[in-house]
Every structure is written in C-alpha cells, then in structure tokens.
C-alpha atoms as a PDB file:
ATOM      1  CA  UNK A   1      53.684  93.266 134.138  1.00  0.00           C
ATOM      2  CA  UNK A   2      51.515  93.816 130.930  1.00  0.00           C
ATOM      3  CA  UNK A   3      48.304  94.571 133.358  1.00  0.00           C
ATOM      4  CA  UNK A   4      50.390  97.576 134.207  1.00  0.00           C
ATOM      5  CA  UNK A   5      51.787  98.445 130.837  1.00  0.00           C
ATOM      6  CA  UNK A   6      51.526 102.035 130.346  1.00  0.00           C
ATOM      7  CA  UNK A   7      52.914 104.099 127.233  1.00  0.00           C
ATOM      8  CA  UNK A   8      53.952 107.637 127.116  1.00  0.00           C
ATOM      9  CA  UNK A   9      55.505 109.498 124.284  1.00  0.00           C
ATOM     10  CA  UNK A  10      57.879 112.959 124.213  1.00  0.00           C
ATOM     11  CA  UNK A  11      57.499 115.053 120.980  1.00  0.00           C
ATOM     12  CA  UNK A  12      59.969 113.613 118.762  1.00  0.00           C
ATOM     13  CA  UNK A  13      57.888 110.739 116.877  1.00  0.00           C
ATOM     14  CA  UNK A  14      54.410 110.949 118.227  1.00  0.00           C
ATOM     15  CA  UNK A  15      53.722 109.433 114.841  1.00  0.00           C
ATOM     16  CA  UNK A  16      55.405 106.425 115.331  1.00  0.00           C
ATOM     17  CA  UNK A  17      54.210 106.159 119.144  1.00  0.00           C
ATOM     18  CA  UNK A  18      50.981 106.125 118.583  1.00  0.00           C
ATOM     19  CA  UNK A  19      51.255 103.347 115.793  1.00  0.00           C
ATOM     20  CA  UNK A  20      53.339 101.133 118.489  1.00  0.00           C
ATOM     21  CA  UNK A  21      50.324 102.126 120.758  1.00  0.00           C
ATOM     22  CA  UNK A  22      47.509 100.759 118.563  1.00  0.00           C
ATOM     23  CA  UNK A  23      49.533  97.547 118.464  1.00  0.00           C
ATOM     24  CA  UNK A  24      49.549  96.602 121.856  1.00  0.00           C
ATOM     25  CA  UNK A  25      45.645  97.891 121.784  1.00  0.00           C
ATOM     26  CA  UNK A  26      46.885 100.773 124.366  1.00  0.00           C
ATOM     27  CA  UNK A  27      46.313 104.289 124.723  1.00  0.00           C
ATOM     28  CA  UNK A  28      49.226 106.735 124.634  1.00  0.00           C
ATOM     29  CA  UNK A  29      49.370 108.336 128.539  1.00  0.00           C
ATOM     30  CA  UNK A  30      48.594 111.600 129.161  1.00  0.00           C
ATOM     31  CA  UNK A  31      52.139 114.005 129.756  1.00  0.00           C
ATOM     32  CA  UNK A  32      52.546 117.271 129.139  1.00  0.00           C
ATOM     33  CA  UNK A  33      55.905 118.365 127.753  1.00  0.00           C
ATOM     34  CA  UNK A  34      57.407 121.995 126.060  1.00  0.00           C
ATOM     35  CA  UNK A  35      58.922 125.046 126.610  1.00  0.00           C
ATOM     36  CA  UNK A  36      59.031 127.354 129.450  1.00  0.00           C
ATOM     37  CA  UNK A  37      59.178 130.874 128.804  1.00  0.00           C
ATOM     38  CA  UNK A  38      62.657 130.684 129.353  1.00  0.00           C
ATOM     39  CA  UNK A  39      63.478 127.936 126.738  1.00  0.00           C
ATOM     40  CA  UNK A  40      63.751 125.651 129.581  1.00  0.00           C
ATOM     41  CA  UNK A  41      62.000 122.181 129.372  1.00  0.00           C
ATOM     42  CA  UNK A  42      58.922 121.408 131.628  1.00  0.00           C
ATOM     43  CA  UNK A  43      57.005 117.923 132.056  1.00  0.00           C
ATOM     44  CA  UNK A  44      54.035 117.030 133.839  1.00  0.00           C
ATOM     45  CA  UNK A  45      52.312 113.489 133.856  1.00  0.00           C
ATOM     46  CA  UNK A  46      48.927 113.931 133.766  1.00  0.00           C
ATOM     47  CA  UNK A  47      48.051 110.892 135.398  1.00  0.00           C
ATOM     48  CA  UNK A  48      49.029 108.256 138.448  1.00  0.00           C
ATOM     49  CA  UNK A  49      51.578 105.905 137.072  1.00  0.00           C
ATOM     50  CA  UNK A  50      52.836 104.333 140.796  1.00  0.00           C
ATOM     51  CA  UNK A  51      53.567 100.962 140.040  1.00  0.00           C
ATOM     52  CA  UNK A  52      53.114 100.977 136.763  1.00  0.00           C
ATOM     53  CA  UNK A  53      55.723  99.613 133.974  1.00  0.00           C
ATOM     54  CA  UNK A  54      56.188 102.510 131.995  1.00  0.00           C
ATOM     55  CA  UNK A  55      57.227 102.102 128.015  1.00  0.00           C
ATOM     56  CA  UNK A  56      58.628 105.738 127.085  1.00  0.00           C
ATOM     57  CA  UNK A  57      59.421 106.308 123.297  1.00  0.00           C
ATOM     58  CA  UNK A  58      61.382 109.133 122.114  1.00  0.00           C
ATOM     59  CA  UNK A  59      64.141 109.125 119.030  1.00  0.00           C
ATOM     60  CA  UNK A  60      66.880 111.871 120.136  1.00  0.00           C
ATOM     61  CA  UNK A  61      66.844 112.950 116.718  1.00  0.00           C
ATOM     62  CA  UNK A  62      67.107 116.388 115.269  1.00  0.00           C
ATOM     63  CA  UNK A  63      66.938 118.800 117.370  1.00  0.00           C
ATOM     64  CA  UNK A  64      68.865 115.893 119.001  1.00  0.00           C
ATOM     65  CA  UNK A  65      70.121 118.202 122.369  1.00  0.00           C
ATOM     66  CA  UNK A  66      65.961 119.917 122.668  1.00  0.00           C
ATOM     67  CA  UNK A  67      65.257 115.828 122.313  1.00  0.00           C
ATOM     68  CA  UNK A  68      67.832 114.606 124.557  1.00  0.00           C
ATOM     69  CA  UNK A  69      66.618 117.006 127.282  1.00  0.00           C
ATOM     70  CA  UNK A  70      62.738 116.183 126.923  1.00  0.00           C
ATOM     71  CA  UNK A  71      64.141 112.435 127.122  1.00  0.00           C
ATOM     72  CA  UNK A  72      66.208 113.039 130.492  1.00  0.00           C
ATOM     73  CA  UNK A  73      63.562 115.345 132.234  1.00  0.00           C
ATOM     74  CA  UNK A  74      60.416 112.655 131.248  1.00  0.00           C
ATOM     75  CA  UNK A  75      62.695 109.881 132.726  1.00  0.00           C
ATOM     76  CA  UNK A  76      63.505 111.657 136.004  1.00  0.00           C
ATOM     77  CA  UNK A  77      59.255 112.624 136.357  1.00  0.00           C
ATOM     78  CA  UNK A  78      58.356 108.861 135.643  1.00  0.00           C
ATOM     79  CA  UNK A  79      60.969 107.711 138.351  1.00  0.00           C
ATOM     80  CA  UNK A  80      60.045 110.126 141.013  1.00  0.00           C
ATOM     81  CA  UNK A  81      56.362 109.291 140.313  1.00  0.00           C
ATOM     82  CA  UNK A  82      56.899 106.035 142.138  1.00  0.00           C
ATOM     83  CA  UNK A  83      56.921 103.510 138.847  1.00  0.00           C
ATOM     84  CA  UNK A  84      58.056 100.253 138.879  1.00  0.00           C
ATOM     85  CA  UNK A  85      59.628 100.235 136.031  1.00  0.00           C
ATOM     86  CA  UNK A  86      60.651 103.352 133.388  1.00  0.00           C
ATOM     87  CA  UNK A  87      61.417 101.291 129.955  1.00  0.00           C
ATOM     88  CA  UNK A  88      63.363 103.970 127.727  1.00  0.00           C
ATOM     89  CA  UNK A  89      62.493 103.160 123.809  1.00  0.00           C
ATOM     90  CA  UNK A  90      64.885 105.000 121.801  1.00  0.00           C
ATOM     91  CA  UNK A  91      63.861 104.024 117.754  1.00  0.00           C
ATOM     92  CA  UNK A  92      66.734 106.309 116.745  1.00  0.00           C
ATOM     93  CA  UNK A  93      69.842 106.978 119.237  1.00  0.00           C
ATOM     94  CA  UNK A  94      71.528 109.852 118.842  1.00  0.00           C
ATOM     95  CA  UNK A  95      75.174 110.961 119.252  1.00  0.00           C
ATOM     96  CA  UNK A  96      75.895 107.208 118.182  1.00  0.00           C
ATOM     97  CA  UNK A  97      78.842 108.390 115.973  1.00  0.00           C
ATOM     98  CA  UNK A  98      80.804 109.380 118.488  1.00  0.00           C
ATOM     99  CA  UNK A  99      81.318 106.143 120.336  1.00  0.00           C
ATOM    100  CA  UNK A 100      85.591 106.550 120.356  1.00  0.00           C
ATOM    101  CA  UNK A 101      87.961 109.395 120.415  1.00  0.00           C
ATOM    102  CA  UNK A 102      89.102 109.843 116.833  1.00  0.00           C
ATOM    103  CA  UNK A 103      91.574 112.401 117.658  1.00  0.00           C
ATOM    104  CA  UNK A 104      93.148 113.314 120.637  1.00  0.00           C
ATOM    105  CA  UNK A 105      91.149 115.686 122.389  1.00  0.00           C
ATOM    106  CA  UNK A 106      87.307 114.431 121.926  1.00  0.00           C
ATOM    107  CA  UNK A 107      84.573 113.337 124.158  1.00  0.00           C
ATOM    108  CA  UNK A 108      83.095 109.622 123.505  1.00  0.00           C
ATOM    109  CA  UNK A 109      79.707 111.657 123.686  1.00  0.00           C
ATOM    110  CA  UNK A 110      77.655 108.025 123.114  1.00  0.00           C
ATOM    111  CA  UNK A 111      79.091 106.863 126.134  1.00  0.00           C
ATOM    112  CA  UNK A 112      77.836 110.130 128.278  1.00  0.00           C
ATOM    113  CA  UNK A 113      74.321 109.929 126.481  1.00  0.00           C
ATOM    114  CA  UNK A 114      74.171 106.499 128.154  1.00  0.00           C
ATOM    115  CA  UNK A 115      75.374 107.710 131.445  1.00  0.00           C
ATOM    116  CA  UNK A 116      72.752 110.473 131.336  1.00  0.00           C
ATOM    117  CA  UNK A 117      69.675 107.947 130.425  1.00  0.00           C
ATOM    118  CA  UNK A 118      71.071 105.464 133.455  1.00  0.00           C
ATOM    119  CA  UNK A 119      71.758 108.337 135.409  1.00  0.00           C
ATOM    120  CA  UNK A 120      68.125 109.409 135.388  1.00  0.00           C
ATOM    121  CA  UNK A 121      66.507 106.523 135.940  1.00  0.00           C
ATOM    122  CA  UNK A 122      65.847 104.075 132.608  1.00  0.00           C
ATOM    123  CA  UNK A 123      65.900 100.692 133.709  1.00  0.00           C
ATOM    124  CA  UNK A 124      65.977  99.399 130.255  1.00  0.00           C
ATOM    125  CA  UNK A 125      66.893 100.276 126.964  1.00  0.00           C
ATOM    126  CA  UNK A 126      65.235  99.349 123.717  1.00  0.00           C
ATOM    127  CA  UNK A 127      66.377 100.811 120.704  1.00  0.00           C
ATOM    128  CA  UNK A 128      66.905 100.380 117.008  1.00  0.00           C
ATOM    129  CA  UNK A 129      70.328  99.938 114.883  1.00  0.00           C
ATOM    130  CA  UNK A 130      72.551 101.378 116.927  1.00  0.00           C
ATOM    131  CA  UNK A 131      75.840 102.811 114.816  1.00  0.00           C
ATOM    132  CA  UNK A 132      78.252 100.581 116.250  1.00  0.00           C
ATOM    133  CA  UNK A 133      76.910  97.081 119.007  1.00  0.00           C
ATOM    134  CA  UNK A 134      79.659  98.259 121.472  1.00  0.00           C
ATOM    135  CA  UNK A 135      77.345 101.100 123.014  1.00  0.00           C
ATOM    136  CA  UNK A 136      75.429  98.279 124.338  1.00  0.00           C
ATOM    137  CA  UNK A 137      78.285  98.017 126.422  1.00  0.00           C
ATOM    138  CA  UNK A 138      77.774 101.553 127.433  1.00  0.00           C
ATOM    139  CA  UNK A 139      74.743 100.663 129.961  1.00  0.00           C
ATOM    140  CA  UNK A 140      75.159  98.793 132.889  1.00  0.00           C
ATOM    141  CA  UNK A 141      70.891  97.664 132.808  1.00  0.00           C
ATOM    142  CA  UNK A 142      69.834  95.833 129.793  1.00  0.00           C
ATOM    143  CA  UNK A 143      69.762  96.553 126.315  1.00  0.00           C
ATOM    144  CA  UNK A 144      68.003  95.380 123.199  1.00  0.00           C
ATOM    145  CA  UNK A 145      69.597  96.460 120.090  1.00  0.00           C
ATOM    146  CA  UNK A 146      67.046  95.553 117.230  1.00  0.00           C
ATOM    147  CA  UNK A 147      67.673  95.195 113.690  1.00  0.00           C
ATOM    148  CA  UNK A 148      65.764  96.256 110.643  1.00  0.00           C
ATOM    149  CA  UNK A 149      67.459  93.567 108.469  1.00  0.00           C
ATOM    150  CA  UNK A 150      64.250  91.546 108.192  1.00  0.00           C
ATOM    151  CA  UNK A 151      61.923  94.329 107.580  1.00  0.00           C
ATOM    152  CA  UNK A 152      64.233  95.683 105.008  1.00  0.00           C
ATOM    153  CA  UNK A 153      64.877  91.430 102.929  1.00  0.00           C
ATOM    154  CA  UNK A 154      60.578  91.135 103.112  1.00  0.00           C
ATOM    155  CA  UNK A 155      60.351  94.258 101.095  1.00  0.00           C
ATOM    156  CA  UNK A 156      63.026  93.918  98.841  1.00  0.00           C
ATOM    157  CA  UNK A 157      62.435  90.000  98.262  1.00  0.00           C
ATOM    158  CA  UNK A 158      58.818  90.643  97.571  1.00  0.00           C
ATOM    159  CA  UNK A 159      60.587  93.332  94.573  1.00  0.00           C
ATOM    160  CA  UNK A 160      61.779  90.322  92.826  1.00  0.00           C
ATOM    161  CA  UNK A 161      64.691  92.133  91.855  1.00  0.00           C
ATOM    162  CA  UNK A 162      67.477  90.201  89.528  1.00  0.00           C
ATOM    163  CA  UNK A 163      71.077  89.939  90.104  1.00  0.00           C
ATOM    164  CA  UNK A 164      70.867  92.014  92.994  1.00  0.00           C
ATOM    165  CA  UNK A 165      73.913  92.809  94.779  1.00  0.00           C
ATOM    166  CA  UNK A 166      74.065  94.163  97.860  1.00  0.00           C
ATOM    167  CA  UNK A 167      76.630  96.421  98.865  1.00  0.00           C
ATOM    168  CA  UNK A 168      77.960  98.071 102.141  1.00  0.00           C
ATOM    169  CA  UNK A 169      78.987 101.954 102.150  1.00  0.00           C
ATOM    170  CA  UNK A 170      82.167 101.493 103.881  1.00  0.00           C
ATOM    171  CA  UNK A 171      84.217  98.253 105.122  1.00  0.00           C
ATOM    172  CA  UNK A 172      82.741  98.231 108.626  1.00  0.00           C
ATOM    173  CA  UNK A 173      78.957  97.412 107.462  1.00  0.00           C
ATOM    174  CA  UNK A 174      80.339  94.064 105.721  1.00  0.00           C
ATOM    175  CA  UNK A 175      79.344  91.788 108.041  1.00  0.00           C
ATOM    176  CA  UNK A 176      75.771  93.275 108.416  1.00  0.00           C
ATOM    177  CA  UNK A 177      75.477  93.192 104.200  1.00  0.00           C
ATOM    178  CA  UNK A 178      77.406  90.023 103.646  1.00  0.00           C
ATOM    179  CA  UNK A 179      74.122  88.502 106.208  1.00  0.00           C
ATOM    180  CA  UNK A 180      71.615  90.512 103.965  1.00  0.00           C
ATOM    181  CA  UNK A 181      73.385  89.138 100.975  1.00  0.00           C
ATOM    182  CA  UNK A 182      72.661  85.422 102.486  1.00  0.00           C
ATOM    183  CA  UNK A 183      69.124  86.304 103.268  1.00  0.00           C
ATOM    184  CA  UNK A 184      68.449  87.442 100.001  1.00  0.00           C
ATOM    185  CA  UNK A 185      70.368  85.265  97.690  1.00  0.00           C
ATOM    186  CA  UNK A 186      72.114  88.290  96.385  1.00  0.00           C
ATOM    187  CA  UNK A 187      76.063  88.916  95.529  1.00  0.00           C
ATOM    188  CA  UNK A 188      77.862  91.171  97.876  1.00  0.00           C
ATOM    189  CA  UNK A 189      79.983  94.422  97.222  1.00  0.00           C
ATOM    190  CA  UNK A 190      82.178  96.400  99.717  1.00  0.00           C
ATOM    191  CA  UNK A 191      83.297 100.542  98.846  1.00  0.00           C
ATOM    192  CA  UNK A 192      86.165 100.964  99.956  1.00  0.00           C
ATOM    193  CA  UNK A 193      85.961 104.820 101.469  1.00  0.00           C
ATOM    194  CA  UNK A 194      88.421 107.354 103.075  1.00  0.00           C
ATOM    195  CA  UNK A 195      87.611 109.941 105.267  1.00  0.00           C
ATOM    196  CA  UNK A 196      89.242 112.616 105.395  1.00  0.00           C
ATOM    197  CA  UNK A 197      87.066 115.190 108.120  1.00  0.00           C
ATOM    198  CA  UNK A 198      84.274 114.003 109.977  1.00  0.00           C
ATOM    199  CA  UNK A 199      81.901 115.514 107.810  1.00  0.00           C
ATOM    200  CA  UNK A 200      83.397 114.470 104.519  1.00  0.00           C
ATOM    201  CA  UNK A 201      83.920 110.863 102.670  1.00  0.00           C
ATOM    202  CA  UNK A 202      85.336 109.544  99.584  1.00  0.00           C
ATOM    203  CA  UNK A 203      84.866 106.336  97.844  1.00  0.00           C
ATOM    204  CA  UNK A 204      87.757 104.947  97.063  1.00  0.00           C
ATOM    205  CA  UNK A 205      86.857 101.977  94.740  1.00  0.00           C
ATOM    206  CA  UNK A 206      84.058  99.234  94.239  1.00  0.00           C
ATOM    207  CA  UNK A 207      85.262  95.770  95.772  1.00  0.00           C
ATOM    208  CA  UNK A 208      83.681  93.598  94.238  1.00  0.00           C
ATOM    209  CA  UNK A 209      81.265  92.503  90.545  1.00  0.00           C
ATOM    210  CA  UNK A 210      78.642  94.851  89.991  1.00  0.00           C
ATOM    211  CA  UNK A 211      79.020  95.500  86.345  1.00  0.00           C
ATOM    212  CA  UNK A 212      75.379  95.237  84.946  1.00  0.00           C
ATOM    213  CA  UNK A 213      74.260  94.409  88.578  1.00  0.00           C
ATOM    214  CA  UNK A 214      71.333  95.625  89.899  1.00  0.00           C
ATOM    215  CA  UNK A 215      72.710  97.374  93.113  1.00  0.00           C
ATOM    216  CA  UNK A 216      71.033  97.910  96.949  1.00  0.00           C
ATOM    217  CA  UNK A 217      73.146 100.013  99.003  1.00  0.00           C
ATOM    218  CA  UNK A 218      72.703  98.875 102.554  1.00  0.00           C
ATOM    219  CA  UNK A 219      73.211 101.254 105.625  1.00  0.00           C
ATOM    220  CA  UNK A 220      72.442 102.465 109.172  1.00  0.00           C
ATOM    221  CA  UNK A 221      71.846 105.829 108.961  1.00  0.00           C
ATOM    222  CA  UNK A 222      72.008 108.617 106.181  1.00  0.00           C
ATOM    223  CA  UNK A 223      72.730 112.428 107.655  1.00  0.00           C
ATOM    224  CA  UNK A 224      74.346 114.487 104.715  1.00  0.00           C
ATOM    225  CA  UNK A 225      74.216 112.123 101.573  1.00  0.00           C
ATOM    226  CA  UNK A 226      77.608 112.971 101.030  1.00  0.00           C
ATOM    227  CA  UNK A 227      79.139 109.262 101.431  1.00  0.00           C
ATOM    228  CA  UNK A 228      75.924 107.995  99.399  1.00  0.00           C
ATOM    229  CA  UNK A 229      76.354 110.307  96.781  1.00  0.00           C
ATOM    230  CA  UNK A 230      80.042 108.861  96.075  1.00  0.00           C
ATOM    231  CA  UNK A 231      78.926 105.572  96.843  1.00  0.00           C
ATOM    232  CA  UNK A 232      76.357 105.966  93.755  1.00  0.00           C
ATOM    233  CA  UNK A 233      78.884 107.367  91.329  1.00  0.00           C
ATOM    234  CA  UNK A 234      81.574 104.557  92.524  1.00  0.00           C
ATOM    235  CA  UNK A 235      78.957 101.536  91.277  1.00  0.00           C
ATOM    236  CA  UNK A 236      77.733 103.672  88.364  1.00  0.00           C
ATOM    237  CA  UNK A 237      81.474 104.516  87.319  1.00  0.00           C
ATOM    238  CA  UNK A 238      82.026 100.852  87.543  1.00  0.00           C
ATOM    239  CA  UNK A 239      79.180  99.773  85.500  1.00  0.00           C
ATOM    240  CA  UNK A 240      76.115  99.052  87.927  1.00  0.00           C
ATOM    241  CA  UNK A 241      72.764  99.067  86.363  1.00  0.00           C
ATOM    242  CA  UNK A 242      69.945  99.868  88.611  1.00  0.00           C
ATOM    243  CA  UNK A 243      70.978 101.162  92.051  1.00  0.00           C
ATOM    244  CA  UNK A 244      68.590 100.954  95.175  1.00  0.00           C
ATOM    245  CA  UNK A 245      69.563 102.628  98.909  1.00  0.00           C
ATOM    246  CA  UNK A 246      67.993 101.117 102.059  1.00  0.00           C
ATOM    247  CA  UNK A 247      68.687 103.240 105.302  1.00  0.00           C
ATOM    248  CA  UNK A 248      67.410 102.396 108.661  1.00  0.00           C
ATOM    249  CA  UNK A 249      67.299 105.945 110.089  1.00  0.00           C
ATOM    250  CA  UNK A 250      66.630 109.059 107.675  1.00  0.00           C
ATOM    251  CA  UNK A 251      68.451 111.683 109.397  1.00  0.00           C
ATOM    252  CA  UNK A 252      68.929 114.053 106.669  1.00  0.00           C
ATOM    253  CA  UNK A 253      70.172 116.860 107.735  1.00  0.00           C
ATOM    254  CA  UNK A 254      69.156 119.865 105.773  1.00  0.00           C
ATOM    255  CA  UNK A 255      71.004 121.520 103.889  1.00  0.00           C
ATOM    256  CA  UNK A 256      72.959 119.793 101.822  1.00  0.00           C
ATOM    257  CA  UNK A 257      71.205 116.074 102.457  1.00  0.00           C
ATOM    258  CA  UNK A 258      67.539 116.308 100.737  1.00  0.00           C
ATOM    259  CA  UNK A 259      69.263 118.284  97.218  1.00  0.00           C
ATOM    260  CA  UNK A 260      71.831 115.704  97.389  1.00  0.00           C
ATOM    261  CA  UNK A 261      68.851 112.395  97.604  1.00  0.00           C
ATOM    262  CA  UNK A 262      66.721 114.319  94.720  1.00  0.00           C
ATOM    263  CA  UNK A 263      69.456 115.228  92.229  1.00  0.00           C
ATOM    264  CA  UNK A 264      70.622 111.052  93.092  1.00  0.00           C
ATOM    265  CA  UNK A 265      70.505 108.624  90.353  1.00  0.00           C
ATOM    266  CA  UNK A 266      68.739 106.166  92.268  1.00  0.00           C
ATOM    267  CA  UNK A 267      65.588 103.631  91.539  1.00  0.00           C
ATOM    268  CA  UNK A 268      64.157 104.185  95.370  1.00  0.00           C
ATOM    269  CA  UNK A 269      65.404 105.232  98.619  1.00  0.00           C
ATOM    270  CA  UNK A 270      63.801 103.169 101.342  1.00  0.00           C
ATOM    271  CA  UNK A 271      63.649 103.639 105.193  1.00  0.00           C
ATOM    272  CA  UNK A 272      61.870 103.515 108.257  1.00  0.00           C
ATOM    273  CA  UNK A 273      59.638 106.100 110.734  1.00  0.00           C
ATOM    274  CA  UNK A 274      62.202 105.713 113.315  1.00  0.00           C
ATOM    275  CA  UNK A 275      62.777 109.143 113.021  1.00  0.00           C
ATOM    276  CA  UNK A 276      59.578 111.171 111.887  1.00  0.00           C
ATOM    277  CA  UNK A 277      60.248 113.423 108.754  1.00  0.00           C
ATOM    278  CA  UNK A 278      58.787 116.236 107.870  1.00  0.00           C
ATOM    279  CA  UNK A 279      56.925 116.736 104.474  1.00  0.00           C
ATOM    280  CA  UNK A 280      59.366 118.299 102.891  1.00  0.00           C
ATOM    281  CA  UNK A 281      61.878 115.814 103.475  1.00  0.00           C
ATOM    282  CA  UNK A 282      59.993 113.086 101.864  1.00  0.00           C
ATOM    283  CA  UNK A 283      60.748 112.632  98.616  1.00  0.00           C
ATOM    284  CA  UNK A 284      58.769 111.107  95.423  1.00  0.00           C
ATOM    285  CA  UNK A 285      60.775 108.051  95.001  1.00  0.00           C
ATOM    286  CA  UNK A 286      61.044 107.167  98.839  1.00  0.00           C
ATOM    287  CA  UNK A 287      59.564 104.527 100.815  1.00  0.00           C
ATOM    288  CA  UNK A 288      58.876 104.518 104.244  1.00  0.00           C
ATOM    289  CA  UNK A 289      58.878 101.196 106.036  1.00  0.00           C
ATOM    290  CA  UNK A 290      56.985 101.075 109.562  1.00  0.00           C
ATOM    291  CA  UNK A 291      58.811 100.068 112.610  1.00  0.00           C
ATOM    292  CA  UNK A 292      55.765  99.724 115.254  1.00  0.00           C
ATOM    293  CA  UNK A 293      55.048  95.916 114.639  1.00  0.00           C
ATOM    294  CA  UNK A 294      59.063  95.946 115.349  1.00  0.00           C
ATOM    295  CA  UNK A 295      58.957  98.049 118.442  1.00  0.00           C
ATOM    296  CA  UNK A 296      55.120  97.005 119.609  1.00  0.00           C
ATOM    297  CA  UNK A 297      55.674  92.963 119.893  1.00  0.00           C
ATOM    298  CA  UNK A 298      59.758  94.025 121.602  1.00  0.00           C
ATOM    299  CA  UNK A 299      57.554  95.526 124.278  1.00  0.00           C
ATOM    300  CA  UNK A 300      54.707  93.096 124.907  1.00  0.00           C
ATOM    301  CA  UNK A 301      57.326  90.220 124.976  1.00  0.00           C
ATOM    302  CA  UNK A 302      59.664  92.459 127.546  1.00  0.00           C
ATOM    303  CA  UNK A 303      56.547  93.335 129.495  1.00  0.00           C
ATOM    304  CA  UNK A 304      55.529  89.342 129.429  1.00  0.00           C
ATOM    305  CA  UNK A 305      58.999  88.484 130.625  1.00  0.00           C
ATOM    306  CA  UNK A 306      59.003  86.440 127.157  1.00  0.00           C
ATOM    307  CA  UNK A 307      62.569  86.155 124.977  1.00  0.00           C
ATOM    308  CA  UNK A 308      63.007  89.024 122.377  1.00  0.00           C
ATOM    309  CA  UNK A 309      65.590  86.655 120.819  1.00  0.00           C
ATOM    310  CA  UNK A 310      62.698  84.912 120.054  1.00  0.00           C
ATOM    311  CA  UNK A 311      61.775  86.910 117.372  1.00  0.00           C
ATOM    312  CA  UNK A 312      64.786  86.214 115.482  1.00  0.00           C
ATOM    313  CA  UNK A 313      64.919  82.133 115.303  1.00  0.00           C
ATOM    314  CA  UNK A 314      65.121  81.218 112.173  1.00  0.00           C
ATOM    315  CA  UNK A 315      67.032  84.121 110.333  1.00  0.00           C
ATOM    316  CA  UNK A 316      69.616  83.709 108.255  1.00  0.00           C
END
C-alpha cells in the first residue's frame, strides 16, 4: 500500500498538509478545488489516482459548511476516479459539539457529518481529539481518534515548571487531565461550570488546591474564550499563581475570542496547526505545537498495515 500512497489536500490547512507531506518524503497531488461563479464548489484531480491509496487532509474548520462541502465533493471525485482506497484525515472535526440532543428539538449534527463522509465514500477516518470518543461510534469503517496528550507533557515537561497543577475546564475533561496529571507528576484541579445557553458558561468553583500553584488549563478546543476566561478568574480568585492554557484545536472564533485571549492573564497559550490561523489570530504569547510528525507516521503505519496503537505503548 505505501508504493501507492498518494496525498492530496483541500484548502483548509495546506500548511499543515504539506508539513505531513515532507514527512512521508511525498509530494502533495495535484487537485484543483474553488468556487464556481455561482458559489458552488468545483474539484478536479489533476492527475490518475486508479488504484492508488489516497490520504486526503482537510480540518472542517471555519468556514466549517464552505469546508465541509470541499471535503464531501473531493471524496466523491477520488472515489469515482477508481482508487483503492480514499483515507479521509480530518486534524480538526467539526460540528463535534453537537454529538446529543440537548433540548428537545435538535439535530445530533456530528452524527450526520459522519453519515455524509461515509456516505461519499471515506473508507477511513483519521482525525485528531475529537470533542467527545462516542463519534467514533458514529462511522461504521474505521476510525483513529489521536491524542495530543503527549505532544502537549514533552513541551510542558521540558518547561520545568514547579508545582504545576493541571486542571480541566469542566467535569467531563477529568479523566483526560487526571492522565496528564500522572504523566507529568503534577496535582490535578476540576472547575466546576454551569451552562446556562450554548454559547455561554460559568465557573462555578475551583475543586481542588491551587493556592500558590502554578496552573495549566487543559482542553480540547477553544471557540469563544468565554469558559477560559472564567476558568482564569476562578483559579486566580482562588489564589493560583502562574496560569498556563494548552488547547488542542484553536478555533477562535472572531469576535469576541482573540480580545478575550489578549486582555487574559495568562503566562502562554499553547496549541497545535490542526487548524491553520491566520496572522492576526496569533498572538505574542502563543505557541504553536506541530501536528505533522503526529499525523505523518498515523499514515505511513496505516498505509504499512502496521498498529497505530503502537505509537502509544508505554504512556502513562
């Protein structure tokens, strides 16, 4: 299968594609995707792929539905182009939120999303962090979920910061930063947070010692700031000294998220190039941590037929 390893890339993190590209010492295939006149999305590989094992990487990020489409449509050319194989790499997933009804009359729009991808042809998923595992369960061809935990314990170990505590936004991260709290010999912290409308949280209270801590907040995604923002005030209300913010996907929507990160009384905002920002999103005190060694060795062990799980052994 890795003879016939080809990798193609829509517009959403060309960036990042290229990166994974280099690793695996490939060039990125030729495809031509945009806009009709009409607004309407057109594709066009610009080169034979039958029988190849296609890698396609494309975040559905913002514009997440322009994204989404490009995503579908590239899917649907790669499948009718005779491949063998048409292995969807998603670094950032979107519409992950809504993976249940919270109220009576909503659409579990993660679960379509994966209908849509299987629908048109993917006959593998690889992605990155997604919100919650049980969208996994969402696809009926395989999935690999990876995690940024490791990336994100090498940086911050190599900090050598003291009496670091790590603490999780909201109660349902706990598991994920009770494990980073293992890996990295730190203490562990849970807010406790309330949310009253989709779009708006409130921390309730700091479980846990952080009083003259040094504090990493530890979370999937960030898309308005407005949980972090409380989050911040909640350990510095309660006596936290330093407080650092690791997010796997930088979402950001703007307005109100990039005001909200710069006016933050934060040490550093880490994350990753799983979704590509803009300069203007990109702030003095972030750090951007690459995900193509991640993503590139994922794919050459898939296209091997070698375990991902492999890459893992060992972790705490």
């Amino acid at each position: 299968m890795y003879s016939t390893l080809k990798i193609f890339s829509g517009n959403s993190n060309k960036q990042l594609a290229q990166q994974i590209a280099d690793y695996l010492h490939r060039p990125l295939g030729k495809i031509d995707v945009g806009p009709f006149p009409n607004g309407e999305t057109r594709v066009e590989i610009l080169e034979s792929v039958r029988g190849q094992n296609v890698f396609l990487i494309q975040s559905t990020s913002i514009p997440a539905n322009e994204n989404l489409m490009e995503l579908l449509l590239m899917i649907d050319a790669f499948k009718r182009a005779s491949t063998a194989s048409v292995n969807v790499v998603v670094p950032f997933y979107g519409y992950s939120k809504q993976d249940k009804k919270k109220t009576g009359r909503e659409p579990i729009s993660a679960r379509l999303v994966a209908d849509l991808i299987e629908k048109a042809g993917a006959t593998r998923i690889i992605t990155v962090e997604l919100h919650s595992g049980q969208i996994q369960g969402f696809f009926n061809i395989p999935v690999d979920d990876l995690s940024t935990d490791q990336l994100m314990a090498d940086y911050f170990r190599q900090k050598r910061i003291e009496d670091l505590v790590i603490v999780s936004p909201d109660v349902g991260g706990a598991k994920r930063a009770r494990d980073a709290a293992v890996n990295l010999n730190a203490g562990l912290a849970i807010i406790d947070k309330h949310r009253s409308h989709y779009s708006k949280a409130q921390a309730m209270a700091v479980i846990g010692d952080v009083e003259g801590k040094n504090c990493l907040i530890f979370d999937d995604f960030v898309d308005t700031a407005g949980s972090v923002v409380e989050a911040v005030q909640a350990l510095k209300k309660s006596g936290a000294k330093d407080v650092y913010l690791f997010f796997t996907h930088p979402v950001l929507t703007q307005p109100p998220a990039i005001d909200r990160l710069k006016g933050l009384d934060v040490k550093e905002i880490v994350t990753t190039d799983t979704i590509q920002l803009p300069p203007d999103k990109k702030l003095p005190n972030m750090t951007i941590l690459s995900t193509s060694t991640l993503l590139g060795e994922t794919i050459r062990r898939v296209a091997i037929g070698e375990s991902v799980s492999e890459l893992y052994k060992g972790r705490k």
